[in-house]
Protein backbone atom coordinates (compact mmCIF):
# COMPACT_ATOMS: atom_id res chain seq x y z
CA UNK A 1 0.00 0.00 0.00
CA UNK A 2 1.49 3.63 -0.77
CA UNK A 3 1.70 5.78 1.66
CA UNK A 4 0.23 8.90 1.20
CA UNK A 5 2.18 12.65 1.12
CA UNK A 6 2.32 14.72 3.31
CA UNK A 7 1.06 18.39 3.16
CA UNK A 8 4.22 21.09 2.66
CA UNK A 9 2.81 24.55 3.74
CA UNK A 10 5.99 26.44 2.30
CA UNK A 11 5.32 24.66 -1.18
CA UNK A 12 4.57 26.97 -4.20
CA UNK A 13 1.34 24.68 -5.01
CA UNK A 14 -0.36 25.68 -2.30
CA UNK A 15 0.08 29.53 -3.08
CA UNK A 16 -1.33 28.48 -6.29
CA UNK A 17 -4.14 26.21 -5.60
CA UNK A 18 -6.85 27.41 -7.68
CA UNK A 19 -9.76 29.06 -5.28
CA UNK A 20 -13.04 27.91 -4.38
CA UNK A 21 -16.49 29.27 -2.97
CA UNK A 22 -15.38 28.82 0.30
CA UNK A 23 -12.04 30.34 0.50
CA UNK A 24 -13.76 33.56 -0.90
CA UNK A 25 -16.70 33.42 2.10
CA UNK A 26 -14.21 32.74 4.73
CA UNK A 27 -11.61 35.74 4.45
CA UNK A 28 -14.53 37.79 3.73
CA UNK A 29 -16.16 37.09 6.91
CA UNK A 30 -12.95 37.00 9.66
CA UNK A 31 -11.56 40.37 8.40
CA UNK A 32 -14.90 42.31 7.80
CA UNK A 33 -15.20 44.83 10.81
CA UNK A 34 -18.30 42.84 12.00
CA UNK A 35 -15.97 40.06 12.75
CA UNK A 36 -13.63 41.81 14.65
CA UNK A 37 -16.38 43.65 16.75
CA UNK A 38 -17.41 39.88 17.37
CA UNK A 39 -14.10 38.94 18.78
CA UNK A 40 -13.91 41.88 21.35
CA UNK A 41 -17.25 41.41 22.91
CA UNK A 42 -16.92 37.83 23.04
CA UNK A 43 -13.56 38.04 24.59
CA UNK A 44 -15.11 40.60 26.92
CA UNK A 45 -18.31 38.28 27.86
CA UNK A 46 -15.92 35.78 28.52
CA UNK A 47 -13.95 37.86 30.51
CA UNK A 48 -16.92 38.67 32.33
CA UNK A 49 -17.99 34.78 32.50
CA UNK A 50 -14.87 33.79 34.42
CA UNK A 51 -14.99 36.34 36.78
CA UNK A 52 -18.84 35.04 37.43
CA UNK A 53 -17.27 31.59 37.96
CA UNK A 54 -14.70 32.73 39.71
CA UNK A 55 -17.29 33.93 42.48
CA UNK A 56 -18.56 30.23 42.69
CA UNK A 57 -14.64 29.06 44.23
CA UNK A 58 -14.23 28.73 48.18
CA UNK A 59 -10.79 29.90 49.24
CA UNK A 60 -10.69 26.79 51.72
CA UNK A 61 -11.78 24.13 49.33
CA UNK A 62 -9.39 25.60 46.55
CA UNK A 63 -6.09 25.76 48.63
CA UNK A 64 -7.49 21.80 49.29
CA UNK A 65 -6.74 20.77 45.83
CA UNK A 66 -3.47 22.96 45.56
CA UNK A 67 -2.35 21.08 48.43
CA UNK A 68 -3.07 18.08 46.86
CA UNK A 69 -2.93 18.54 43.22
CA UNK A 70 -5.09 15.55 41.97
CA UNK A 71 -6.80 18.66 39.40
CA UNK A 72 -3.68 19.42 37.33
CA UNK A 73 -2.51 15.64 37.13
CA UNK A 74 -6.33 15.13 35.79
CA UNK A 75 -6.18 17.93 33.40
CA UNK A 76 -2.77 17.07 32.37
CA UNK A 77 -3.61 13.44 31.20
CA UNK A 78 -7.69 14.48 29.63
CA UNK A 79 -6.10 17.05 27.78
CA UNK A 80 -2.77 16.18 26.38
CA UNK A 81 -3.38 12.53 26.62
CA UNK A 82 -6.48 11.50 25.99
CA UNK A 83 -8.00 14.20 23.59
CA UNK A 84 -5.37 14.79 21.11
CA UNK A 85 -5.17 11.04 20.64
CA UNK A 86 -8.80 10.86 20.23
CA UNK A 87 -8.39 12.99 17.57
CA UNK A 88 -5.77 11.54 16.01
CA UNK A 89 -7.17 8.01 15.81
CA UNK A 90 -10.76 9.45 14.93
CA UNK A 91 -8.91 11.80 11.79
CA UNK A 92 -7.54 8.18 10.90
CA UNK A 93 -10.54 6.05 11.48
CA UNK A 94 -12.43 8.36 8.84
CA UNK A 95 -9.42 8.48 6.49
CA UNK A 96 -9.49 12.30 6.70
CA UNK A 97 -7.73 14.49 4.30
CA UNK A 98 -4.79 16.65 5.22
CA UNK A 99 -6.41 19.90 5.87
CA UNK A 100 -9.44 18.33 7.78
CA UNK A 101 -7.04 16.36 9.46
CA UNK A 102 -5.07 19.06 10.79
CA UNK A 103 -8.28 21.36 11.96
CA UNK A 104 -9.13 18.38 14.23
CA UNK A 105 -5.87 17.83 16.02
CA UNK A 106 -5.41 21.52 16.62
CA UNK A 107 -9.01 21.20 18.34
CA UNK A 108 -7.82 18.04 20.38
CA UNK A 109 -4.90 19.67 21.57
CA UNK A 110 -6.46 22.73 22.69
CA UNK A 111 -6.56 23.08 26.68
CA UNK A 112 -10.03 22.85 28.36
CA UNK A 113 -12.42 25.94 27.52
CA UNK A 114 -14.76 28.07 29.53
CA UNK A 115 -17.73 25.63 28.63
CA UNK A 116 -16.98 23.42 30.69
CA UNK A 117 -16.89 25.37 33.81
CA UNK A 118 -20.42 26.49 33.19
CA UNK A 119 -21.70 23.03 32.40
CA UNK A 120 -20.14 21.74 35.41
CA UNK A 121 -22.17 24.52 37.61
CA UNK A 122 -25.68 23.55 35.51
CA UNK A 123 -24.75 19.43 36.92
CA UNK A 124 -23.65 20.84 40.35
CA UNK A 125 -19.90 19.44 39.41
CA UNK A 126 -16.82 20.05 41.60
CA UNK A 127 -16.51 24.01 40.60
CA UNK A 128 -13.28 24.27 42.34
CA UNK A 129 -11.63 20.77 40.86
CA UNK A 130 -13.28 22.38 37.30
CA UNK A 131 -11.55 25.73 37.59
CA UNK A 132 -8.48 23.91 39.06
CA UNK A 133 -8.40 22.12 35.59
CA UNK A 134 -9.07 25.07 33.44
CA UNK A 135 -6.36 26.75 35.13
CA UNK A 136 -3.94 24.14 34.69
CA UNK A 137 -4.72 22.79 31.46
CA UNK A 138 -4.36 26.39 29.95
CA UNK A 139 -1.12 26.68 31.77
CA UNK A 140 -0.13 23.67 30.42
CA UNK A 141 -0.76 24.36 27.36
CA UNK A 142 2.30 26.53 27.03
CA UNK A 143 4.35 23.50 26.54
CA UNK A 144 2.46 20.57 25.87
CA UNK A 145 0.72 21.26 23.24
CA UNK A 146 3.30 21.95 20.89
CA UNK A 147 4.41 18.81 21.90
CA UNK A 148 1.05 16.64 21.17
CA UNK A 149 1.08 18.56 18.23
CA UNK A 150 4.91 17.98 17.24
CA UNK A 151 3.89 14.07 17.83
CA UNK A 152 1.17 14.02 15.81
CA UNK A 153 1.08 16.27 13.09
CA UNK A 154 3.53 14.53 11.31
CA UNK A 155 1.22 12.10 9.60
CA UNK A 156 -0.30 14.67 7.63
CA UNK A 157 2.00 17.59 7.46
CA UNK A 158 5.83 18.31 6.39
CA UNK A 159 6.42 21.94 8.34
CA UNK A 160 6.97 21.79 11.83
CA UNK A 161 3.68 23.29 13.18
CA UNK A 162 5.50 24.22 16.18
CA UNK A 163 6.92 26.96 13.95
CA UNK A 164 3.20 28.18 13.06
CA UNK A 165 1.80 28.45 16.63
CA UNK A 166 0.70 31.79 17.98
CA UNK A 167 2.22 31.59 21.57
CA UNK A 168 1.20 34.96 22.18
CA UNK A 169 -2.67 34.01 21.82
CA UNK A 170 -2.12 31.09 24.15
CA UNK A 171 -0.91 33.65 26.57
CA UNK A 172 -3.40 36.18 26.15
CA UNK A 173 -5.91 32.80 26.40
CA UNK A 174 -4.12 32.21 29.94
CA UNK A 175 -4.68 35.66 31.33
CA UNK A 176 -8.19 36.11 30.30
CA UNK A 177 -8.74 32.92 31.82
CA UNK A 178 -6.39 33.59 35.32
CA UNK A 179 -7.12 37.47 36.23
CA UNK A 180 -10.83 36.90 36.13
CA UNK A 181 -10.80 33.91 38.06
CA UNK A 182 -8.82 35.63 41.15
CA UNK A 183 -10.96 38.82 41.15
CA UNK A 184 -13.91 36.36 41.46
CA UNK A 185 -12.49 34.22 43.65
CA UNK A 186 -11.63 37.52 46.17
CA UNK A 187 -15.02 39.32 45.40
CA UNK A 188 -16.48 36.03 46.76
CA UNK A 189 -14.11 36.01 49.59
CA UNK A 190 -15.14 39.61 50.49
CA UNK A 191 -18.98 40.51 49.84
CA UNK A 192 -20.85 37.15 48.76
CA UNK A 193 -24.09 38.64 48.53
CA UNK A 194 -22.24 40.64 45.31
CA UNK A 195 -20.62 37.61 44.12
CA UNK A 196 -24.02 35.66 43.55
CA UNK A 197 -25.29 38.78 41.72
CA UNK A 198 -22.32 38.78 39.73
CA UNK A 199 -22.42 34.83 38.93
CA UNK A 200 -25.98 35.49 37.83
CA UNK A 201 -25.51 38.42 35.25
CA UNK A 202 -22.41 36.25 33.63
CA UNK A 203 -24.18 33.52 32.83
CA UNK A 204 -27.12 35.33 31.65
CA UNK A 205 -24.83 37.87 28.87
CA UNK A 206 -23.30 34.49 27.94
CA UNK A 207 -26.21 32.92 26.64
CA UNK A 208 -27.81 35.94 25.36
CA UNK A 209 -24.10 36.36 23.63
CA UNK A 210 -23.87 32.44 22.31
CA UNK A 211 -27.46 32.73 21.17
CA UNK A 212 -26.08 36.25 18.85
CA UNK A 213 -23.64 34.50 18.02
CA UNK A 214 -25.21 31.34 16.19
CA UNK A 215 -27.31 33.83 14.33
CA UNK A 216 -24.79 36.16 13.44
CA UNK A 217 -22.87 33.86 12.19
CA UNK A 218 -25.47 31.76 10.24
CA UNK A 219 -26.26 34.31 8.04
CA UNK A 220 -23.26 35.79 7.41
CA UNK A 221 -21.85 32.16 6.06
CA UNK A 222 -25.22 30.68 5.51
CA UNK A 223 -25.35 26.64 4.15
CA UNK A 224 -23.68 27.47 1.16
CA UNK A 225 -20.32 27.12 3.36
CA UNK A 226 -21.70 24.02 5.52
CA UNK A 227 -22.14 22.44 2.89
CA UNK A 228 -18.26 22.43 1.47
CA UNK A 229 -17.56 20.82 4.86
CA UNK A 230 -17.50 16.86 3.75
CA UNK A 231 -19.75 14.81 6.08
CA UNK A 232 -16.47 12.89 7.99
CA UNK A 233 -16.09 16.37 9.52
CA UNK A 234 -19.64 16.48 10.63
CA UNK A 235 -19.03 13.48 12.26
CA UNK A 236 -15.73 13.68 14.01
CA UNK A 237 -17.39 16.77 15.64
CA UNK A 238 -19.96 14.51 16.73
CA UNK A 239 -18.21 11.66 17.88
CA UNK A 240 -15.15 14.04 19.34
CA UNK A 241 -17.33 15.44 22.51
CA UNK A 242 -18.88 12.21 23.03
CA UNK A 243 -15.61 10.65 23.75
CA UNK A 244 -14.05 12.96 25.51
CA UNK A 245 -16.89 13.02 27.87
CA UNK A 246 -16.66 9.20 28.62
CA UNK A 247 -13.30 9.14 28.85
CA UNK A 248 -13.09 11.69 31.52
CA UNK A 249 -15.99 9.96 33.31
CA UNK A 250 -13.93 6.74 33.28
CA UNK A 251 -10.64 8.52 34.43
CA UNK A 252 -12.81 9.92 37.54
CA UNK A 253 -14.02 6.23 38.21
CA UNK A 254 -10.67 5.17 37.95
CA UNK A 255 -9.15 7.95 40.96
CA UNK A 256 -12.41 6.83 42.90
CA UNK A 257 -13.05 10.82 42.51
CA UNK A 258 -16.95 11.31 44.19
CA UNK A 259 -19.87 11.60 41.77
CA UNK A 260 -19.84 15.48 41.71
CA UNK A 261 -16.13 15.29 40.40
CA UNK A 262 -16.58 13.27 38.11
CA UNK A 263 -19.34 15.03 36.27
CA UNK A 264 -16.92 17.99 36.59
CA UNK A 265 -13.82 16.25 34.78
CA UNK A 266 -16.30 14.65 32.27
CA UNK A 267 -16.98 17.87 31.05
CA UNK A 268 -13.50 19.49 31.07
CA UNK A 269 -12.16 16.76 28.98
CA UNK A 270 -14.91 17.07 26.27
CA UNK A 271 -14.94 20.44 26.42
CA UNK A 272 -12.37 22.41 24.50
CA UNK A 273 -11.14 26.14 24.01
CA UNK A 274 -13.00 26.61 20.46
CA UNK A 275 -11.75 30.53 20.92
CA UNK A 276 -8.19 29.50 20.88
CA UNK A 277 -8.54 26.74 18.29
CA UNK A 278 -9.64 29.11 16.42
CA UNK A 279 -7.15 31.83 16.79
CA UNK A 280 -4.81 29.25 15.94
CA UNK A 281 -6.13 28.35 12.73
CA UNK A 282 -6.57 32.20 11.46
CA UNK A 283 -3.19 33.17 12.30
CA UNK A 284 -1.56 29.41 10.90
CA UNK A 285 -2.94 28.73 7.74
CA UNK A 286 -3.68 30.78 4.89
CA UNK A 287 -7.20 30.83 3.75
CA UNK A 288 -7.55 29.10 0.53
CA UNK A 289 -6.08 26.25 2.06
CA UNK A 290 -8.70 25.70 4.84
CA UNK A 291 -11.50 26.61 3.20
CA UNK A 292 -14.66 25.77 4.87
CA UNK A 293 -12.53 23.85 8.19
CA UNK A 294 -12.48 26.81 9.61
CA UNK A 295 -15.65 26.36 10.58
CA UNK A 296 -14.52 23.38 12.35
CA UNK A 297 -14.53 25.12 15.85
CA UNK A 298 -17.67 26.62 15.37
CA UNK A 299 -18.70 23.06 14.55
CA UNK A 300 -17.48 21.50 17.62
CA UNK A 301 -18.48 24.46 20.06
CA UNK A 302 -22.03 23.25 18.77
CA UNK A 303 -21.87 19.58 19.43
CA UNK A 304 -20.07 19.87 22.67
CA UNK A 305 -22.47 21.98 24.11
CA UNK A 306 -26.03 20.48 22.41
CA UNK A 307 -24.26 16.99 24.03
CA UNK A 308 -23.43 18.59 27.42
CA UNK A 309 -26.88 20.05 27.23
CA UNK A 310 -28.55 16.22 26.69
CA UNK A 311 -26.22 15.46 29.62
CA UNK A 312 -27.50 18.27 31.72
CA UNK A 313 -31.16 17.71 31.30
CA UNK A 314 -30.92 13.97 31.94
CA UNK A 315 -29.19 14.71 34.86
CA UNK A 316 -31.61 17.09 36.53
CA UNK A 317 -34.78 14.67 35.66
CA UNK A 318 -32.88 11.75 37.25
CA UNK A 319 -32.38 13.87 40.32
CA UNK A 320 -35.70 14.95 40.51
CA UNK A 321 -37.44 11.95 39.78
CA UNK A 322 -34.85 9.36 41.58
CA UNK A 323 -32.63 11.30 44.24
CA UNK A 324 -35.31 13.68 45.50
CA UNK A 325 -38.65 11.75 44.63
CA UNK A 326 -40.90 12.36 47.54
CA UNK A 327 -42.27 9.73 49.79
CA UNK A 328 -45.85 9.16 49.04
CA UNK A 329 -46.52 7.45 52.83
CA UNK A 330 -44.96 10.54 54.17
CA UNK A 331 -47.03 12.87 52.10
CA UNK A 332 -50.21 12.24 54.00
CA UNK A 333 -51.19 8.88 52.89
CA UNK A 334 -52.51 6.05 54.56
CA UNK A 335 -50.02 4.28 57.29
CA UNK A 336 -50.11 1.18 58.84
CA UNK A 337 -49.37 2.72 62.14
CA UNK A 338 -52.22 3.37 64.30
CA UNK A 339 -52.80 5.34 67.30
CA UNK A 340 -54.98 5.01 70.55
CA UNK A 341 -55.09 7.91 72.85
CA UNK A 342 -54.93 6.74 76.93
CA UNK A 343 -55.89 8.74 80.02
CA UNK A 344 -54.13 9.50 82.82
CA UNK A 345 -55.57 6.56 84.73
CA UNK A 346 -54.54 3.91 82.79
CA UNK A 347 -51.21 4.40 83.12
CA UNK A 348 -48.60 2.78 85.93
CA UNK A 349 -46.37 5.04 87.69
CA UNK A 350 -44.04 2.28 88.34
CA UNK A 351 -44.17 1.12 84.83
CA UNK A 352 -40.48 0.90 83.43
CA UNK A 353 -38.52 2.18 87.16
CA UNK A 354 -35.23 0.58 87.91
CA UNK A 355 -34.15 -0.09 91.61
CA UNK A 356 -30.42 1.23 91.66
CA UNK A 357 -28.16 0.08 94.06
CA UNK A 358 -24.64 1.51 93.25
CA UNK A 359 -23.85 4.02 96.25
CA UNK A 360 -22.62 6.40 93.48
CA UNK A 361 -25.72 7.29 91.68
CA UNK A 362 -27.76 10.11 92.03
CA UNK A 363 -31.61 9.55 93.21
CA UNK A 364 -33.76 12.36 92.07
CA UNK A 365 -36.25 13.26 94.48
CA UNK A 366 -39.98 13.00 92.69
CA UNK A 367 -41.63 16.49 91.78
CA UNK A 368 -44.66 17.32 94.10
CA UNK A 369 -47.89 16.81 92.71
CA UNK A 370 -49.24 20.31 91.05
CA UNK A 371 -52.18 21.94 93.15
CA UNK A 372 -55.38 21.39 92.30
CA UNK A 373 -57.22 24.76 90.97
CA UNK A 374 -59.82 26.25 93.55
């Protein structure tokens, strides 16, 4: 069997591959001014986000899992273990091209995203062992994943992608992701009643800013560039999440991690930073060779969080229905217990007194009877 080539970004062909519908949509969109006005406010409402989840950490349970850092070894192995594998073999398994390929593993090897935090609070996860993981994935990151990505990008592609990766947007990803944390985490430390109000109004501009989002961006690109994406795509961004999610169950299982932690690492290993795959792929590779994949992101954002959202509604129905179903004999129905009522006569004083005989107790003398009304 021949093996196939590998892709050469510093080739001439590529500067001359002839261009297509999609590589015409895409630049059009990214550097229009509506796309950059996109990128600020969602950078600032996930600023804002953070520092909302920030005021859901407890000083006492965080220094905890400093102490004993079970949260970085987990985010360590779900994201630069088990993800970017995950994506490489599932990139194989559907005998993905070069390009496609190399959109997926840059999503696998991103470090966890904010998603996950707030799916973890909507499951009532481990918030502190999430954030924990966050923090330390995206920390990680720094060094890592040029590494998974050194490892496995060779199947597909010549240049050293190393070479191609923005460091200084992994940074920038790290303190948008660390400053807001620690303001939250000391706002809730020092007025609480302000840090719930906070948590609140961050979750609520995220989903009114996801929701914007979806629209904006479907009719700006519209199906015409969906449809350029070939249907193994569709289905790695499917099947990607899903993994990740049992994966990180099983890994919780396996450090005999309590229930709530392990919905919390679940999520943070299916859940990946979409914002910085994304940045990756603008600044990387040239337009009319990605084409349509860079909607690949976009595509996984989607999955991840309509299958964290199937996750999240089972959840709360099995907790309602199984863990907090109410007793129906002790809502006022019929008991086998029954009741007679005595009187004062029919009972014997003596009934149930003990004769003590150790010299070292202490006799209590009886109370005198009370006087009879007049």
């Amino acid at each position: 069997m021949e093996r196939r080539g590998v892709m050469d970004l510093s080739g001439a062909e590529l500067m001359a591959a002839p261009p297509t519908e999609s590589s015409h949509l895409i630049p059009a969109f990214w550097d229009s001014p509506l796309s950059h006005w996109i990128n600020v406010i969602v950078g600032l409402v996930l600023c804002f986000t953070m520092l909302g989840l920030g005021c859901t950490v407890e000083v006492s349970q965080l220094g905890e899992h400093i102490r004993r850092p079970i949260g970085v070894l987990l985010a360590l192995v779900c994201q630069f273990v088990i993800m970017p594998l995950v994506a490489f073999l599932l990139a194989l398994a559907f005998s993905l091209d070069d390009v496609a390929a190399m959109a997926v593993l840059l999503c696998g090897c991103c470090p966890g995203g904010n998603l996950s935090n707030i799916m973890s609070l909507l499951v009532h996860g481990e918030m502190n062992l999430s954030i924990i993981m966050t923090i330390s994935s995206t920390l990680l990151a720094l060094v890592l994943m040029p590494l998974c990505l050194w490892i496995y990008s060779r199947a597909w592609i010549n240049t050293p992608v190393v070479d191609l990766l923005p460091f200084g947007a992994i940074t920038l990803t790290l303190c948008s992701t660390l400053i807001p944390i620690g303001l939250g985490v000391l706002l809730r430390y020092r007025h609480t009643r302000a840090a719930d109000l906070v948590l609140k109004a961050s979750l609520w501009s995220l989903l009114v800013t996801l929701v914007m989002l979806f629209i904006l961006t479907g009719a700006m690109l519209g199906p015409r560039l969906l449809a350029t994406i070939p249907a193994s795509v569709y289905a790695v961004a499917v099947l990607m999440p899903l993994c990740g999610y049992a994966a990180g169950y099983g890994l919780a299982v396996l450090f005999d991690l309590p229930p709530n932690s392990r919905r919390a690492v679940s999520l943070e290993t299916g859940c990946q930073n979409v914002q910085l795959c994304t940045a990756i792929l603008k600044m990387a590779f040239p337009p009319q060779l990605m084409g349509g994949l860079y909607m690949f992101p976009l595509l996984y954002a989607l999955f991840q969080a309509a299958e964290a959202g199937v996750f999240i509604v089972a959840y709360r129905a099995y907790r309602r229905e199984v863990l907090h179903k109410p007793d129906a004999r002790g809502a006022g129905g019929d008991s086998d217990i029954s009741y007679q009522r005595f009187s004062d006569e029919d009972f014997d004083s003596s009934y149930g007194a003990v004769t003590v005989s150790d010299p070292n107790s202490i006799m209590l003398d009886p109370c005198p009877p009370h006087p009879t009304p007049v």
